[in-house]
Protein backbone atom coordinates (compact mmCIF):
# COMPACT_ATOMS: atom_id res chain seq x y z
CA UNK A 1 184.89 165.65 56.72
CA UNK A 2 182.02 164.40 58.86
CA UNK A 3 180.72 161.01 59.60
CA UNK A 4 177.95 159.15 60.82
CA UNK A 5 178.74 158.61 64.40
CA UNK A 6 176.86 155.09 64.55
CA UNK A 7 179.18 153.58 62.04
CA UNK A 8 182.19 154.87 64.29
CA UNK A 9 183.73 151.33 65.99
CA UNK A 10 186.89 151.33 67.94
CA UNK A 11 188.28 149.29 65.26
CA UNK A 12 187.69 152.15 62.72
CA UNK A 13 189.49 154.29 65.07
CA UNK A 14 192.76 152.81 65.71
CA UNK A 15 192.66 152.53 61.46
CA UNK A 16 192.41 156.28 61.40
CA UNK A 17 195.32 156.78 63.81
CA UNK A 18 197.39 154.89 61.66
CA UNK A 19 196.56 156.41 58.99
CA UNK A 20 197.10 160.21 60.73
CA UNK A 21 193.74 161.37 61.25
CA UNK A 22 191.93 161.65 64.71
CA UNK A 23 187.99 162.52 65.24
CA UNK A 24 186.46 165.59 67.12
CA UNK A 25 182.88 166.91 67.08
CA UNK A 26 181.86 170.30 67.25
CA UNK A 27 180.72 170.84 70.37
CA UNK A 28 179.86 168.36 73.49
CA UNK A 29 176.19 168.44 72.24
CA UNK A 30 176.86 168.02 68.78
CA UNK A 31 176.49 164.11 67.48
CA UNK A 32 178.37 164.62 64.44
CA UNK A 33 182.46 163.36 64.42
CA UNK A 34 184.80 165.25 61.69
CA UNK A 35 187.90 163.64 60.73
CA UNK A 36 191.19 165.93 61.12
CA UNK A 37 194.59 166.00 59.16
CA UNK A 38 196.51 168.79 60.07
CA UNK A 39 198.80 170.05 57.29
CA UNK A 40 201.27 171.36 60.86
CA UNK A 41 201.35 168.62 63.47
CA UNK A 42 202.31 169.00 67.12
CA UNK A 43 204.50 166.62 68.56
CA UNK A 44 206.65 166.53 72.15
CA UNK A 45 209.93 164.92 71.08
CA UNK A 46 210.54 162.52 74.05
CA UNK A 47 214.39 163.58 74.44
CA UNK A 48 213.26 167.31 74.52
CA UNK A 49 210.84 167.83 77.25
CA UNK A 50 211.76 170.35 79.80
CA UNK A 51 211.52 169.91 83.16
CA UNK A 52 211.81 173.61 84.69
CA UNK A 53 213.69 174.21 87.90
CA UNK A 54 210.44 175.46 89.06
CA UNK A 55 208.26 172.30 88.40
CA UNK A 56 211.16 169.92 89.37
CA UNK A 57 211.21 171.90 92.90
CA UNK A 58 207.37 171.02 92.83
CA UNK A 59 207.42 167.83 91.89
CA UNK A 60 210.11 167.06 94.78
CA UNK A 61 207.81 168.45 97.38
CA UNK A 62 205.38 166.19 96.64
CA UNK A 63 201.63 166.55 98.10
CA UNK A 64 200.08 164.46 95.54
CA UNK A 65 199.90 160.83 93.91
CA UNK A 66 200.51 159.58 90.63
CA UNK A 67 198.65 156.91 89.35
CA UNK A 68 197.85 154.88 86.15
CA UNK A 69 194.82 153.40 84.51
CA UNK A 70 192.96 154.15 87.73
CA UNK A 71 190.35 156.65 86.64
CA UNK A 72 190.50 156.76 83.03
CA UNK A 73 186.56 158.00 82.72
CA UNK A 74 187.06 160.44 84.99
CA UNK A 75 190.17 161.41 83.18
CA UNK A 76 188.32 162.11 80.21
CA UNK A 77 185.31 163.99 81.91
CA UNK A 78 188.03 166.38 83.27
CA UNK A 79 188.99 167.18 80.38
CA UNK A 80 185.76 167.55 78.48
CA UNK A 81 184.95 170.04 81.57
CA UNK A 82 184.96 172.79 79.77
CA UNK A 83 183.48 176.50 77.76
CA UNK A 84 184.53 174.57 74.43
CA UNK A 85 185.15 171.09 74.18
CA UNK A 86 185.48 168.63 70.97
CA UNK A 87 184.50 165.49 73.24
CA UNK A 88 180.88 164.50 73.06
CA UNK A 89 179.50 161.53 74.09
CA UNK A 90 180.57 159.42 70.97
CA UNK A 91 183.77 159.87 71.66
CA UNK A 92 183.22 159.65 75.04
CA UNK A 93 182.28 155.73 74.53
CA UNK A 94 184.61 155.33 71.66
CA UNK A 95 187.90 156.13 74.02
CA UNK A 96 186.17 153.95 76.79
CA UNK A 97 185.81 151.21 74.93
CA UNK A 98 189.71 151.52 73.57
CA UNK A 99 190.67 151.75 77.17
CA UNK A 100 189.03 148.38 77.47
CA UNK A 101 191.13 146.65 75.38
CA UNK A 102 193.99 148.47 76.44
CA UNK A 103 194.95 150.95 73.70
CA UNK A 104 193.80 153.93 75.67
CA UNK A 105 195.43 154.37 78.53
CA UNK A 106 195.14 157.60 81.19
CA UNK A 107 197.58 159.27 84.02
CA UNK A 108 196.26 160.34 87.09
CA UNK A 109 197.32 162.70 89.86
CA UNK A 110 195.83 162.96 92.62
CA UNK A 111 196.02 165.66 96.12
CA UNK A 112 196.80 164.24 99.49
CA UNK A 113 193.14 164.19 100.05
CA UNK A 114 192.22 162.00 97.62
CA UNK A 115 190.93 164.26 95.08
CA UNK A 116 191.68 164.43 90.95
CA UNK A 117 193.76 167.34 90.17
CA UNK A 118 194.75 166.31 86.89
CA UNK A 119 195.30 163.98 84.38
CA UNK A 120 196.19 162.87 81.08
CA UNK A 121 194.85 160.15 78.35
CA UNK A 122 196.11 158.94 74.58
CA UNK A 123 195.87 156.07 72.97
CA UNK A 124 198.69 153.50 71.89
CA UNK A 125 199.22 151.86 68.82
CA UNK A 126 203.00 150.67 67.91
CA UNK A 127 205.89 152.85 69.48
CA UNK A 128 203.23 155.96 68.98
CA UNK A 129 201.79 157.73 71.82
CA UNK A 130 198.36 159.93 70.43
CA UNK A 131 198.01 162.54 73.76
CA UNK A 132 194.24 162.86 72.91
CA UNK A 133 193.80 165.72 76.05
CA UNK A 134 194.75 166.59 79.71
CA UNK A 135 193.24 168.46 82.14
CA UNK A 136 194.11 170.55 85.37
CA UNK A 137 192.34 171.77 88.68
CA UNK A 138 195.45 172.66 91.13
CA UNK A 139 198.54 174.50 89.65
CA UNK A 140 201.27 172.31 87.86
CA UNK A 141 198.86 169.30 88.06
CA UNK A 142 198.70 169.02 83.86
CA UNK A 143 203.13 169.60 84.11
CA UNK A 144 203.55 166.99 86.80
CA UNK A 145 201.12 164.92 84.52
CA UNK A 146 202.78 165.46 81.56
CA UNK A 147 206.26 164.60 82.99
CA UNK A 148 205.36 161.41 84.40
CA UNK A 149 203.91 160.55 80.84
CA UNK A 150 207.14 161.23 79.43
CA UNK A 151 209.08 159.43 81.85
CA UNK A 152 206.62 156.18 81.26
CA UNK A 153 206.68 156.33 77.17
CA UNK A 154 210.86 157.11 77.28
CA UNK A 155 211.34 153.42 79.79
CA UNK A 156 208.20 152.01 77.74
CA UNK A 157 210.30 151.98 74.32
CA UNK A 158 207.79 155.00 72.63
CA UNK A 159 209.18 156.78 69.66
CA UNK A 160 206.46 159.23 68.73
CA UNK A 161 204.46 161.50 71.14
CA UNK A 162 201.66 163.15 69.35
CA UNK A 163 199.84 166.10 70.59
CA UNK A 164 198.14 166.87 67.85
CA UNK A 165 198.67 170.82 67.91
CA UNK A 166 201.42 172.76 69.84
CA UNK A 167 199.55 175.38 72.14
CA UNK A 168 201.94 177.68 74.14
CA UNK A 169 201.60 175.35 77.17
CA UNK A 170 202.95 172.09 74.87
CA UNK A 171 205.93 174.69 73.67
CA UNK A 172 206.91 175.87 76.94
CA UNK A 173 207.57 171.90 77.92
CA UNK A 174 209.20 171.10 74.66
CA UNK A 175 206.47 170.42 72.01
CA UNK A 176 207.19 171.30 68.65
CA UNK A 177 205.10 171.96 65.16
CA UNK A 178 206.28 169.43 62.06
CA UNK A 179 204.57 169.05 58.75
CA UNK A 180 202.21 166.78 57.56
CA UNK A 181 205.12 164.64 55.64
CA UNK A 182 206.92 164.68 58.07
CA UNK A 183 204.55 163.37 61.05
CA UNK A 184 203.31 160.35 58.36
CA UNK A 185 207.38 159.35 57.75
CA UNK A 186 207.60 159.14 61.70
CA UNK A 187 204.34 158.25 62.28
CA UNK A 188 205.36 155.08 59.82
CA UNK A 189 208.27 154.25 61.29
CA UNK A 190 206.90 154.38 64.89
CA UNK A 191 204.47 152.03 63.85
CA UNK A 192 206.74 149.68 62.56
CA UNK A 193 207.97 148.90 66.60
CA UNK A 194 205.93 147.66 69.90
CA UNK A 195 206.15 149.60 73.02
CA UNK A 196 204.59 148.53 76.07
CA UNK A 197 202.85 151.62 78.62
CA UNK A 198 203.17 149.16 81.15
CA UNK A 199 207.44 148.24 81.03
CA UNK A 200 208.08 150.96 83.84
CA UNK A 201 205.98 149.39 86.45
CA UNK A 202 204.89 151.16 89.54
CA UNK A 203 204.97 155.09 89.32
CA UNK A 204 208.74 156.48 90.23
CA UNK A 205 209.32 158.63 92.88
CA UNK A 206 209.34 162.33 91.98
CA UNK A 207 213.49 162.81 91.77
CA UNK A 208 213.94 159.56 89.58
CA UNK A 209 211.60 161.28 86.34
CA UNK A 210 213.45 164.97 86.97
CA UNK A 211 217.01 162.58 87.22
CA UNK A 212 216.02 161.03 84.21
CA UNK A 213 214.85 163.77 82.29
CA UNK A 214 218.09 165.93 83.36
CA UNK A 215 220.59 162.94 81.88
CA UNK A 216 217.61 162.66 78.84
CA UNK A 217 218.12 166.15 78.02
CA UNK A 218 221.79 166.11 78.30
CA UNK A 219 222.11 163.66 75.93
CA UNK A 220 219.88 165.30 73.36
């Protein structure tokens, strides 16, 4: 269903992920938003991501920098760099202005020279987590992301991590596909709870999240 982009306010748009909808346009030159219910929804249950021996070797030997809320723009303009992308510049300003009142938030990493390798940004409403998109330019920079997410939304109090779909990537780490009934029933009941992006503090070393996620894993 499309809608006038002007009347979109950020207001409007934390009312839509409550409800289980989320925007995208077309194309990043198209003006136009569409509203999206998916009868299969992707979620990453927060007790089931995987941390591979492989990425938990990488994330030990470190070489980068994990950061929040530093470069959230930039965040999203890595991940609208691409062939086909559903971010245009409504959205673009829609997610900025979120961030600005501190329901978007983003997750940097960064290489040892100071560059942005990767990222990832959602929005927060309740104990629900909406991963809107992430982004990579070194290998394992959208894992190592994605892991320090987790780590942050499990300490924060989160219940539900949307992803929207499940690609192969989101499967490989975890992610799974639920129906539409099902997403609204725990949708609802994450809503019902606060969580706060912010309880964990300053970013954990490396073998704390693959420690964590290890004992997390167990126990599911």
């Amino acid at each position: 269903m499309k809608d006038d982009a002007p009347s979109l306010t950020p207001d409007l748009l934390l009312t839509a992920y409550a409800t289980g909808i989320f925007p995208m346009a077309e194309s990043r030159g198209d003006p136009e938003i569409f509203w999206v219910d998916p009868r299969h929804r992707g979620i990453l249950p927060l007790d089931g991501f995987r941390i591979s021996r492989s990425l938990a070797r990488r994330m030990r030997r470190g070489g980068y920098r994990v950061t929040t809320d530093r470069a959230f723009a930039a965040v999203v303009q890595g991940c609208a760099e691409r062939e086909e992308t559903w971010i245009n510049d409504t959205i673009f300003d829609l997610y900025a202005a979120l961030h600005e009142t501190g329901h978007a938030r983003s997750l940097e990493v960064w290489s040892e020279d100071g560059a942005l390798v990767g990222g990832v940004y959602g929005v927060c409403l309740g104990a629900a987590f909406f991963g809107e998109s992430m982004f990579s330019r070194a290998t394992d920079a959208s894992k190592i992301a994605l892991a320090y997410l987790v780590d942050r939304l499990r300490t924060g109090g989160f219940r539900l991590f949307d992803t929207q779909f499940l690609t192969p990537h989101l499967a490989s780490l975890g992610g799974i596909q639920i129906s539409r009934g099902d997403y609204r029933a725990r949708l609802a009941e994450a809503l019902r709870h606060g969580a706060d992006f912010d309880a964990q503090g300053a970013v954990p070393d490396a073998q704390d999240v693959v420690q964590r996620n290890a004992q997390t894993s167990k126990r599911g």
